[in-house]
N, C-alpha and C. Protein backbone atom coordinates (compact mmCIF):
# COMPACT_ATOMS: atom_id res chain seq x y z
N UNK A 1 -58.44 -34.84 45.65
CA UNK A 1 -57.81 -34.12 46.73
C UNK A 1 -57.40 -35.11 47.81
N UNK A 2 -56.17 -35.16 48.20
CA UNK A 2 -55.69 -35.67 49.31
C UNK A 2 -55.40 -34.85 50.44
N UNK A 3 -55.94 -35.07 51.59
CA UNK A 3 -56.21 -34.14 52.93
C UNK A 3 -54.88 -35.26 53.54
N UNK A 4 -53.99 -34.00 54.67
CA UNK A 4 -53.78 -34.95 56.17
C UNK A 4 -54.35 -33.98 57.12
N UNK A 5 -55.13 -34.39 57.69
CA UNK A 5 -55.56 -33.53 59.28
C UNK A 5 -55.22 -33.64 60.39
N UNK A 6 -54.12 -32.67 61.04
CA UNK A 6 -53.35 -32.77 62.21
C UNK A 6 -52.86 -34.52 62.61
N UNK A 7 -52.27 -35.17 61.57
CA UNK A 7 -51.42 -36.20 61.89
C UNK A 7 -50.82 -36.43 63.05
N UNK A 8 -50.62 -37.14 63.08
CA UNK A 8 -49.12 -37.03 63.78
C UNK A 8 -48.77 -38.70 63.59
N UNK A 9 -47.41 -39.08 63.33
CA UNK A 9 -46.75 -40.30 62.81
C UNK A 9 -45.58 -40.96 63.23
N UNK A 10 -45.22 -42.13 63.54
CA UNK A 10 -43.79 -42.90 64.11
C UNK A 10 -42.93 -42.34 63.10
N UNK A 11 -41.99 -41.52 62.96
CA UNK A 11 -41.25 -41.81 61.79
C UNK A 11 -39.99 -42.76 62.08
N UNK A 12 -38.72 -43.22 61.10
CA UNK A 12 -38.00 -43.98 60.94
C UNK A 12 -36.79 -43.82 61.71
N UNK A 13 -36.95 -42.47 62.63
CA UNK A 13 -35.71 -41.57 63.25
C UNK A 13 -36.08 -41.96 64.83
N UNK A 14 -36.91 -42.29 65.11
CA UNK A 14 -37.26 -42.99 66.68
C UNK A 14 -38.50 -41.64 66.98
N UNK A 15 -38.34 -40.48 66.11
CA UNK A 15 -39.14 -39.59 66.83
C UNK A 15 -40.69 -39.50 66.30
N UNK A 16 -41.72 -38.82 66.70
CA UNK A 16 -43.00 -38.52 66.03
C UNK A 16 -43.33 -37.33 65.31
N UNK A 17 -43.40 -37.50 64.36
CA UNK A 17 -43.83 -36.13 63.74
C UNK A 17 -45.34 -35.86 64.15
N UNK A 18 -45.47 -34.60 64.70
CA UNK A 18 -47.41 -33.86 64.87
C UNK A 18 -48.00 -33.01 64.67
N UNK A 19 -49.23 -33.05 64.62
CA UNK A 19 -49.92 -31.85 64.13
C UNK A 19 -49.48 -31.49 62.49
N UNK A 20 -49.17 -32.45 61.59
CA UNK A 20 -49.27 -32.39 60.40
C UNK A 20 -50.28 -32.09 59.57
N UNK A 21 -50.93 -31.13 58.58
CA UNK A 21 -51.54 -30.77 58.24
C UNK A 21 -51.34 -30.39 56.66
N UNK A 22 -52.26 -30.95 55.35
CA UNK A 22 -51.62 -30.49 54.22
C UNK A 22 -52.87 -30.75 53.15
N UNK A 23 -53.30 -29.71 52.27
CA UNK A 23 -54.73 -30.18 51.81
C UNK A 23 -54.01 -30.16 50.05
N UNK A 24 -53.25 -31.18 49.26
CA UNK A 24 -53.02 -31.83 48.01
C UNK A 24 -54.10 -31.42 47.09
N UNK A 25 -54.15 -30.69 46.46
CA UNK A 25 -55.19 -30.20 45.18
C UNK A 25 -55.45 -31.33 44.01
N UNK A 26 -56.42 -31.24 43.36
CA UNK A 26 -56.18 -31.77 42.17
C UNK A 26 -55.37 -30.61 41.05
N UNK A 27 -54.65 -30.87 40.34
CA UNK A 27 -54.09 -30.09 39.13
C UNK A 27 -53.00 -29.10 39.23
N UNK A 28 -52.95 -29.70 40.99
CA UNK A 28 -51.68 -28.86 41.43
C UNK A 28 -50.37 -29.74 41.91
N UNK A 29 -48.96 -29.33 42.05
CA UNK A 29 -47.94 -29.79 42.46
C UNK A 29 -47.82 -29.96 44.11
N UNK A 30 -47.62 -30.89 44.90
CA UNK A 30 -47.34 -30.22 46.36
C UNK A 30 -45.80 -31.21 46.79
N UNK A 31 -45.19 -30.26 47.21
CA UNK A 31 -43.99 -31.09 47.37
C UNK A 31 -44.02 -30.99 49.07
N UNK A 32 -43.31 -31.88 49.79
CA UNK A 32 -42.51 -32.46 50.98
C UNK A 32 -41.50 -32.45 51.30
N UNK A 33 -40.92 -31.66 52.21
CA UNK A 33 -39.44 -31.47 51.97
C UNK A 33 -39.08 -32.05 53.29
N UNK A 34 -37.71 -32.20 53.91
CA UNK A 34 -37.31 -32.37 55.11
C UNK A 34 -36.84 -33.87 55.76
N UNK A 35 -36.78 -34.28 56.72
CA UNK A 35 -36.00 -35.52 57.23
C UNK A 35 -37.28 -36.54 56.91
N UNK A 36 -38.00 -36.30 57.39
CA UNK A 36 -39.33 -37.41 57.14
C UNK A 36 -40.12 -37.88 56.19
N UNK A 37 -39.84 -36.73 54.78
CA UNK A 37 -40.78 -36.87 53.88
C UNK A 37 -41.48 -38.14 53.66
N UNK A 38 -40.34 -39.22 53.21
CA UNK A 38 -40.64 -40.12 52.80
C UNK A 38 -41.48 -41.08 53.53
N UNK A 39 -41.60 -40.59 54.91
CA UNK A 39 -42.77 -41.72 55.92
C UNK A 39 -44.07 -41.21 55.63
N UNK A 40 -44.28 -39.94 55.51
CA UNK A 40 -45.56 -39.36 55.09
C UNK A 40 -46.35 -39.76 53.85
N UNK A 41 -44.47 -40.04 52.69
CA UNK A 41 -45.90 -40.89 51.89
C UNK A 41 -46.20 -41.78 51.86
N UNK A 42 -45.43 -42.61 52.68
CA UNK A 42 -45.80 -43.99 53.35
C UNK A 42 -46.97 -43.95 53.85
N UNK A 43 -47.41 -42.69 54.14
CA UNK A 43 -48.73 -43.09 55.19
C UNK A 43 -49.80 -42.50 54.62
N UNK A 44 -49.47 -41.94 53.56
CA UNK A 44 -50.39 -41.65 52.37
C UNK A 44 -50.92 -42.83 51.71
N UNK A 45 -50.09 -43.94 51.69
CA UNK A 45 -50.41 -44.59 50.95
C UNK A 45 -50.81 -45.80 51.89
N UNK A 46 -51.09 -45.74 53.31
CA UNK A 46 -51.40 -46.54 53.90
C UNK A 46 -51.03 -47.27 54.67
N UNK A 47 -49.26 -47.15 54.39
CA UNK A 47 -48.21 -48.18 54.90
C UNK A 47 -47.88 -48.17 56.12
N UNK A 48 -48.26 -46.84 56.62
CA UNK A 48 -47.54 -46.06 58.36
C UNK A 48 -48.83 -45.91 59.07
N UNK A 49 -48.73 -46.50 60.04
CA UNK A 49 -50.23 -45.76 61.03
C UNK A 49 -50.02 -44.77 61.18
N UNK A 50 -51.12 -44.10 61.54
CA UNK A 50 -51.05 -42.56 61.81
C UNK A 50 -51.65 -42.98 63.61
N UNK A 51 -50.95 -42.25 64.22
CA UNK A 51 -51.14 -41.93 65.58
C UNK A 51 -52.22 -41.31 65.91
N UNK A 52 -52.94 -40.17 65.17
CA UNK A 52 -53.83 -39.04 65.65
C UNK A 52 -53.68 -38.46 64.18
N UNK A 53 -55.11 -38.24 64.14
CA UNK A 53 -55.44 -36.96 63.41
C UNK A 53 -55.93 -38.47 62.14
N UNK A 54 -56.48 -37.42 60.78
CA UNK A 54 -56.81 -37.97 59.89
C UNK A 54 -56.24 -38.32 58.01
N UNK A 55 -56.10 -39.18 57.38
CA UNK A 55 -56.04 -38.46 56.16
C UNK A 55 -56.86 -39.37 55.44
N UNK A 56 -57.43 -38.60 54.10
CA UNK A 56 -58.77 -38.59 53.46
C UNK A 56 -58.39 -38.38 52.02
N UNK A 57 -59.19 -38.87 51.45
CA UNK A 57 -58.79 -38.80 49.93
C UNK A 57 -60.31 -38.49 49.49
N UNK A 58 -60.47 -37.24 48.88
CA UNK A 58 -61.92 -36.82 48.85
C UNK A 58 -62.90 -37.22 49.75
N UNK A 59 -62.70 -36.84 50.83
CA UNK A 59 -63.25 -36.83 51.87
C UNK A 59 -63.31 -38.56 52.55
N UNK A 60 -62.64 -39.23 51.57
CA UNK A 60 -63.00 -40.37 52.51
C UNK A 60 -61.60 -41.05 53.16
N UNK A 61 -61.94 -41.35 54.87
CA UNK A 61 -60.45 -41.60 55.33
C UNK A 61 -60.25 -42.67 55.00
N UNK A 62 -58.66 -42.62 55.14
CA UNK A 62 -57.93 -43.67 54.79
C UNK A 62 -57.69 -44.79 56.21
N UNK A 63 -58.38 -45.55 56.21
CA UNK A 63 -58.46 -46.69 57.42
C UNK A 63 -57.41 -48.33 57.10
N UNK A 64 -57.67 -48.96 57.65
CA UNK A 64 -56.62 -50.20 57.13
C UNK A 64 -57.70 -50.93 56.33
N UNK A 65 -59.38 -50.42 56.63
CA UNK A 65 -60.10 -51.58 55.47
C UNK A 65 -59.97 -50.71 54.46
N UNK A 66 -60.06 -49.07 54.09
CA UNK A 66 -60.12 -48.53 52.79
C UNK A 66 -58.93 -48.30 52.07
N UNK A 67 -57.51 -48.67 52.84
CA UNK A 67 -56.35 -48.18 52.36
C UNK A 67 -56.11 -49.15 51.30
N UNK A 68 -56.47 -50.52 50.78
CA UNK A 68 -56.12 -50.75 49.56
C UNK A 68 -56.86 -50.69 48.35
N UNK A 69 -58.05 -50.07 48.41
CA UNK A 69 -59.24 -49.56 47.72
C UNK A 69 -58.43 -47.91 47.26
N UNK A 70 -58.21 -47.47 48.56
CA UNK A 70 -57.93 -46.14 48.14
C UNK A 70 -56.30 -45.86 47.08
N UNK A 71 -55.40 -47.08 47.80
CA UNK A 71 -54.33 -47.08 47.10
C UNK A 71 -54.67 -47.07 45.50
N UNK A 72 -55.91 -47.60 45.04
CA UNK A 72 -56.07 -48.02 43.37
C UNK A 72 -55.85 -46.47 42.62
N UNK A 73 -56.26 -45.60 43.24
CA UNK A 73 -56.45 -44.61 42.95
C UNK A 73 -54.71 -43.64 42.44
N UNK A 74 -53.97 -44.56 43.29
CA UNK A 74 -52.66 -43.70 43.39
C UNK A 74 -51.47 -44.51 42.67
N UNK A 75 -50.42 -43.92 42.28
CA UNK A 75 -48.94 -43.83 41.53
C UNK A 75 -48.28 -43.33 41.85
N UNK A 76 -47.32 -44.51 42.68
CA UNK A 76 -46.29 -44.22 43.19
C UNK A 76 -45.10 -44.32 42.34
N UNK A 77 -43.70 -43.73 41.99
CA UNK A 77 -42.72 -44.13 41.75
C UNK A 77 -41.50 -43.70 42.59
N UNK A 78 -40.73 -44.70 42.90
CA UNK A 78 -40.37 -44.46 44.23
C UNK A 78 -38.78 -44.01 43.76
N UNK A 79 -37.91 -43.50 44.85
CA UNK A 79 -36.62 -43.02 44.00
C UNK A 79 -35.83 -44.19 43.90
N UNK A 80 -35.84 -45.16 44.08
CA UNK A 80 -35.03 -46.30 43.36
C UNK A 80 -35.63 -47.94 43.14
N UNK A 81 -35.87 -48.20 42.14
CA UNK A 81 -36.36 -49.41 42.99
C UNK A 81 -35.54 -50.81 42.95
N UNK A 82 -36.18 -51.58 43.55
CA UNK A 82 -34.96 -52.88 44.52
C UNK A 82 -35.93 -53.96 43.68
N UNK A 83 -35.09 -54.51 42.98
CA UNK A 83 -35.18 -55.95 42.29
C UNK A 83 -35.39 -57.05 43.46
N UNK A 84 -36.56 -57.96 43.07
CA UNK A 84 -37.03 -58.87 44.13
C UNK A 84 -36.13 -60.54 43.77
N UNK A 85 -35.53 -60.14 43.00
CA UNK A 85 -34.52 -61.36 43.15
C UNK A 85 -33.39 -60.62 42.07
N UNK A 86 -32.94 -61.84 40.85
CA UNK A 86 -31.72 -61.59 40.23
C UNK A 86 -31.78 -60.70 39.30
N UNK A 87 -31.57 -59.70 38.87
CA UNK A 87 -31.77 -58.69 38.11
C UNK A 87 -30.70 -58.44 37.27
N UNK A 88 -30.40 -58.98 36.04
CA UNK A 88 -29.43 -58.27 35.17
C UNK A 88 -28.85 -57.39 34.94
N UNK A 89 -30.14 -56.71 34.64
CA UNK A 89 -29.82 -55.17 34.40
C UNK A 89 -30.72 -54.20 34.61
N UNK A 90 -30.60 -52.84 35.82
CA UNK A 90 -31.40 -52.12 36.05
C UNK A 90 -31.74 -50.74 34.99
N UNK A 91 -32.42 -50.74 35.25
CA UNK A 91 -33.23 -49.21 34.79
C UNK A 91 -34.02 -48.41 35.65
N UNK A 92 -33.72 -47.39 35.81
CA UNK A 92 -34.87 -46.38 36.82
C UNK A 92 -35.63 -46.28 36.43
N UNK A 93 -36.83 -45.61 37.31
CA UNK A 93 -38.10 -45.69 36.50
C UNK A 93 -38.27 -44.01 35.63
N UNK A 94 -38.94 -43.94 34.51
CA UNK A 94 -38.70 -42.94 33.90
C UNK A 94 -40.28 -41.95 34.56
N UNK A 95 -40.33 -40.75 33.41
CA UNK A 95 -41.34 -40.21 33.93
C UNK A 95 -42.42 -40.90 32.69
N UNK A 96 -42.03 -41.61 32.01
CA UNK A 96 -43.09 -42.27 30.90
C UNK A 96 -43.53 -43.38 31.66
N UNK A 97 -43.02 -43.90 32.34
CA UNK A 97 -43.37 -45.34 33.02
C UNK A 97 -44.67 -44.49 33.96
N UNK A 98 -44.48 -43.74 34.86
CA UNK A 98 -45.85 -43.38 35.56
C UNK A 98 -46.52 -42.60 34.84
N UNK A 99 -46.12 -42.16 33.63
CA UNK A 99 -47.61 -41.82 32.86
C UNK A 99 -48.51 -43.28 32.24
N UNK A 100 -47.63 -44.73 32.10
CA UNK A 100 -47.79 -46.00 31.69
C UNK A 100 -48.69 -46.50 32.76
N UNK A 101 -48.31 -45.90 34.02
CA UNK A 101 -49.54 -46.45 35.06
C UNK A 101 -50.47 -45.64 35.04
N UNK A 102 -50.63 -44.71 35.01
CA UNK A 102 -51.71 -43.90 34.64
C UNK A 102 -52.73 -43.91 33.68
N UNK A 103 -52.13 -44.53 32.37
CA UNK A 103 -52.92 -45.05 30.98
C UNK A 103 -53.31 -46.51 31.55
N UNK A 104 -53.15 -47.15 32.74
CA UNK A 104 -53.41 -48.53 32.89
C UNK A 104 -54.86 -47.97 33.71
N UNK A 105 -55.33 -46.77 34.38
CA UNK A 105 -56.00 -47.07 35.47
C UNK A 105 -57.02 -46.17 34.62
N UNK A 106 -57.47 -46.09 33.63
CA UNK A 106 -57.96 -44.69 32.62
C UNK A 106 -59.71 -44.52 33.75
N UNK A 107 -59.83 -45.80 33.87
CA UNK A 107 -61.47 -45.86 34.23
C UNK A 107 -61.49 -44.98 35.44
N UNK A 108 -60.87 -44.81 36.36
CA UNK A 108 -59.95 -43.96 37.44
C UNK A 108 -60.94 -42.28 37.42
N UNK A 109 -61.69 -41.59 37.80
CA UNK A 109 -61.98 -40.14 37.57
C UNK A 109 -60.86 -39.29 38.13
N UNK A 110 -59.83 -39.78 39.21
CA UNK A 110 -58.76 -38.92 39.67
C UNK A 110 -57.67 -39.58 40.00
N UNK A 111 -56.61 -39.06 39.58
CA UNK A 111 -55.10 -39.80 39.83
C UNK A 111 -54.71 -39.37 41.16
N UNK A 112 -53.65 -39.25 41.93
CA UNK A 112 -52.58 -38.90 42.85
C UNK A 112 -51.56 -39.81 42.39
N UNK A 113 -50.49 -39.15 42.23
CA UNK A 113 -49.41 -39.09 41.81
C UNK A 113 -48.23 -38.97 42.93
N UNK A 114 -47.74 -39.77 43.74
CA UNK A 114 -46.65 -39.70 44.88
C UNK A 114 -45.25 -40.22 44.23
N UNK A 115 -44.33 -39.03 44.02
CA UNK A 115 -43.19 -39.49 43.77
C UNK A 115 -42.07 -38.75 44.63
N UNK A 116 -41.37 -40.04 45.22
CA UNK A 116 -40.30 -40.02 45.78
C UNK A 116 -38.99 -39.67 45.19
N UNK A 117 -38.31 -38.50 45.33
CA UNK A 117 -37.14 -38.03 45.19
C UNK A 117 -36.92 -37.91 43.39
N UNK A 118 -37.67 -37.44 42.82
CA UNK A 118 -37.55 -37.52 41.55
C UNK A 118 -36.29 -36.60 40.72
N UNK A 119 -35.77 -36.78 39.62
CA UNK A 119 -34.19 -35.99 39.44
C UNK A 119 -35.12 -34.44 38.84
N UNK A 120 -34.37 -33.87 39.12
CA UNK A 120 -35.02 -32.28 38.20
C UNK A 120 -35.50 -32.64 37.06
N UNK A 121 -34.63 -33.19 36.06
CA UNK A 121 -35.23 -33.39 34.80
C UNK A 121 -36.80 -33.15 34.57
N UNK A 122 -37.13 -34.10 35.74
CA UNK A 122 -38.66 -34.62 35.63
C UNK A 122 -39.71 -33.40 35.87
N UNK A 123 -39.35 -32.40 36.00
CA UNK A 123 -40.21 -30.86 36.49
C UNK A 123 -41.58 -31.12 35.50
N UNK A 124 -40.47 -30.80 34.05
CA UNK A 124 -41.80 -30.42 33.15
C UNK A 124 -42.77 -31.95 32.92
N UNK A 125 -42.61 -32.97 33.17
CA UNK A 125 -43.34 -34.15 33.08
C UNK A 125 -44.19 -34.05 34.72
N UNK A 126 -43.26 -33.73 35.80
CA UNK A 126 -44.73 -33.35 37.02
C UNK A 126 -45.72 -32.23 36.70
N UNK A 127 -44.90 -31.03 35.73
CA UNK A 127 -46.31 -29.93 35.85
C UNK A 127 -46.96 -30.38 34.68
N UNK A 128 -46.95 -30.83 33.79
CA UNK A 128 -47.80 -31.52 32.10
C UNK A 128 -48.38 -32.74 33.37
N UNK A 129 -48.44 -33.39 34.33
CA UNK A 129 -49.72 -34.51 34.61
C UNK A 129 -50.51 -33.59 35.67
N UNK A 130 -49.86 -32.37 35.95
CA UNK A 130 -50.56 -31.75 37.37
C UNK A 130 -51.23 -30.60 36.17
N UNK A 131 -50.97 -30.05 34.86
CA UNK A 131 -52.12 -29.31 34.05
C UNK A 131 -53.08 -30.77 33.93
N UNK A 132 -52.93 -31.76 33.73
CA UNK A 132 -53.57 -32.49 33.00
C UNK A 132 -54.99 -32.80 34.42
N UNK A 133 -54.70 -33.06 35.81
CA UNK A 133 -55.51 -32.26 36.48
C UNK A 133 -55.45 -34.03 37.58
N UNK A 134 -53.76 -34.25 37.47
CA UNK A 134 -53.69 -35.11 38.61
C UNK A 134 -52.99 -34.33 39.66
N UNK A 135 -53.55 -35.13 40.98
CA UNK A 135 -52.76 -34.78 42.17
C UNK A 135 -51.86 -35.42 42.61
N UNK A 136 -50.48 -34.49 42.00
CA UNK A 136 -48.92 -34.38 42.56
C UNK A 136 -48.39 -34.13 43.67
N UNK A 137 -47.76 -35.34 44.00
CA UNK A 137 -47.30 -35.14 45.35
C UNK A 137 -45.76 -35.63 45.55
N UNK A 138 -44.84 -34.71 46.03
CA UNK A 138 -43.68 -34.94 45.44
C UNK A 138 -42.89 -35.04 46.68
N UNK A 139 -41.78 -35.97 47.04
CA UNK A 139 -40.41 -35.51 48.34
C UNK A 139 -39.78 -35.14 47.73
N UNK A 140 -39.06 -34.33 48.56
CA UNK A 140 -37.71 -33.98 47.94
C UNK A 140 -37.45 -33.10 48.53
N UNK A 141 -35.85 -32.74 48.44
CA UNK A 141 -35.38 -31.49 48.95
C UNK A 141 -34.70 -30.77 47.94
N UNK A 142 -35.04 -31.00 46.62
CA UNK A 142 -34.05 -30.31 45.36
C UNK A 142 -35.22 -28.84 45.43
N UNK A 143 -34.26 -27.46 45.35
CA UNK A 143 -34.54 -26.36 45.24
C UNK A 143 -35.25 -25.98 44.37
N UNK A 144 -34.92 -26.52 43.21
CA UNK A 144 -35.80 -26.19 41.96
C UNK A 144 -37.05 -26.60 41.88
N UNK A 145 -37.10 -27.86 42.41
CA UNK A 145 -38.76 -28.44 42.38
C UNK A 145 -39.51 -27.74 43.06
N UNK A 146 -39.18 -27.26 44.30
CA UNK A 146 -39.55 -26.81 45.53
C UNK A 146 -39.96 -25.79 44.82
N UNK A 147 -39.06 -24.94 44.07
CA UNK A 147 -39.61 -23.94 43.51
C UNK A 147 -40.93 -23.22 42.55
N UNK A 148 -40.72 -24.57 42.19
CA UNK A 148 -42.13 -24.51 40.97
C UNK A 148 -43.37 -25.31 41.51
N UNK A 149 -43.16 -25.54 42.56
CA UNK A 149 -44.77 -26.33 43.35
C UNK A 149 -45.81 -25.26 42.94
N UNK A 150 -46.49 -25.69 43.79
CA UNK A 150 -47.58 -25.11 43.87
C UNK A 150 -47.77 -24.33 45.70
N UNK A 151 -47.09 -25.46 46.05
CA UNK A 151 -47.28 -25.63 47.91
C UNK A 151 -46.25 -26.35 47.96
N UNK A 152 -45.61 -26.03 49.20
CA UNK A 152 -44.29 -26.66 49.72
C UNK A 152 -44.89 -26.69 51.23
N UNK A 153 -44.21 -28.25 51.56
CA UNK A 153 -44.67 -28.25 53.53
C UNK A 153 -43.08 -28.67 53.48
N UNK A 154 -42.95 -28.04 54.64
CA UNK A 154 -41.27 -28.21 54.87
C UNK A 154 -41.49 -28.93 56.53
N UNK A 155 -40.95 -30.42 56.56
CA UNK A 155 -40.79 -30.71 58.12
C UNK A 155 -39.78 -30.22 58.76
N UNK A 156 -39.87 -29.90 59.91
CA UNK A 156 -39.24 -29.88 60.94
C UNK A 156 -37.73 -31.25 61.03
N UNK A 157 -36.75 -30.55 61.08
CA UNK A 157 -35.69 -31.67 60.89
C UNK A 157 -35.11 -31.54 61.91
């Protein structure tokens, strides 16, 4: 389970998002919708200070000494990714590649699963790892995904 408790965060727009609040299940979908998504899972994953308030990953918060301990736990695939030098030829990342990180971390008792802007396609590959009894956590603003969550938090835009 991934908790945020009344957050509040710098986002990338000059403004603060607050009083954010969102309790991530295990075995369930939760999607993020709206202008900010994507800083939230930034700060899920450690990358964004949080201003106020808390977030916790089975009860334990996420601080700057536990955030790369806690990151082990999580799989990210992000909606594009950027080659760190010369790159031939790209490929996106599929939904087999984060089940590939997932078979890497087996010793792991719980996944979280944060994916950024993923194409529809990918529905039935988020709800087959969220039966399988990881916690999905999704941005996006595509209707259909939104649809089949479990929980939708919609920011303020």
């Amino acid at each position: 389970m991934l908790e945020l408790n009344n957050i509040s965060l710098p986002t990338d727009y000059g403004i603060v998002l607050t009083r954010l609040s969102l309790v991530a299940l295990d075995g369930r979908i939760t999607c993020i919708s709206g202008r900010a998504k994507r800083t939230v899972l930034r700060a899920m994953m450690g990358f964004v200070d949080v201003l106020e308030g808390v977030i916790s990953i089975d009860g334990e918060p996420l601080t700057k000494k536990s955030a790369t301990a806690l990151r082990q736990l999580m799989n990210y695939m992000p909606r594009r990714l950027e080659p760190a030098g010369t790159c031939p030829v790209y490929e996106p990342p599929t939904a087999d590649d984060v089940a590939r990180l997932k078979a890497n971390r087996l010793g792991r008792k719980k996944q979280i699963v944060l994916v950024d802007e993923p194409p529809s396609e990918m529905l039935q590959r988020l709800q087959q790892m969220a039966a399988e009894g990881l916690t999905v956590i999704v941005s996006t603003d595509d209707e259909g995904l939104l649809h089949a969550a479990h929980e939708v938090v919609r920011l303020q835009n």
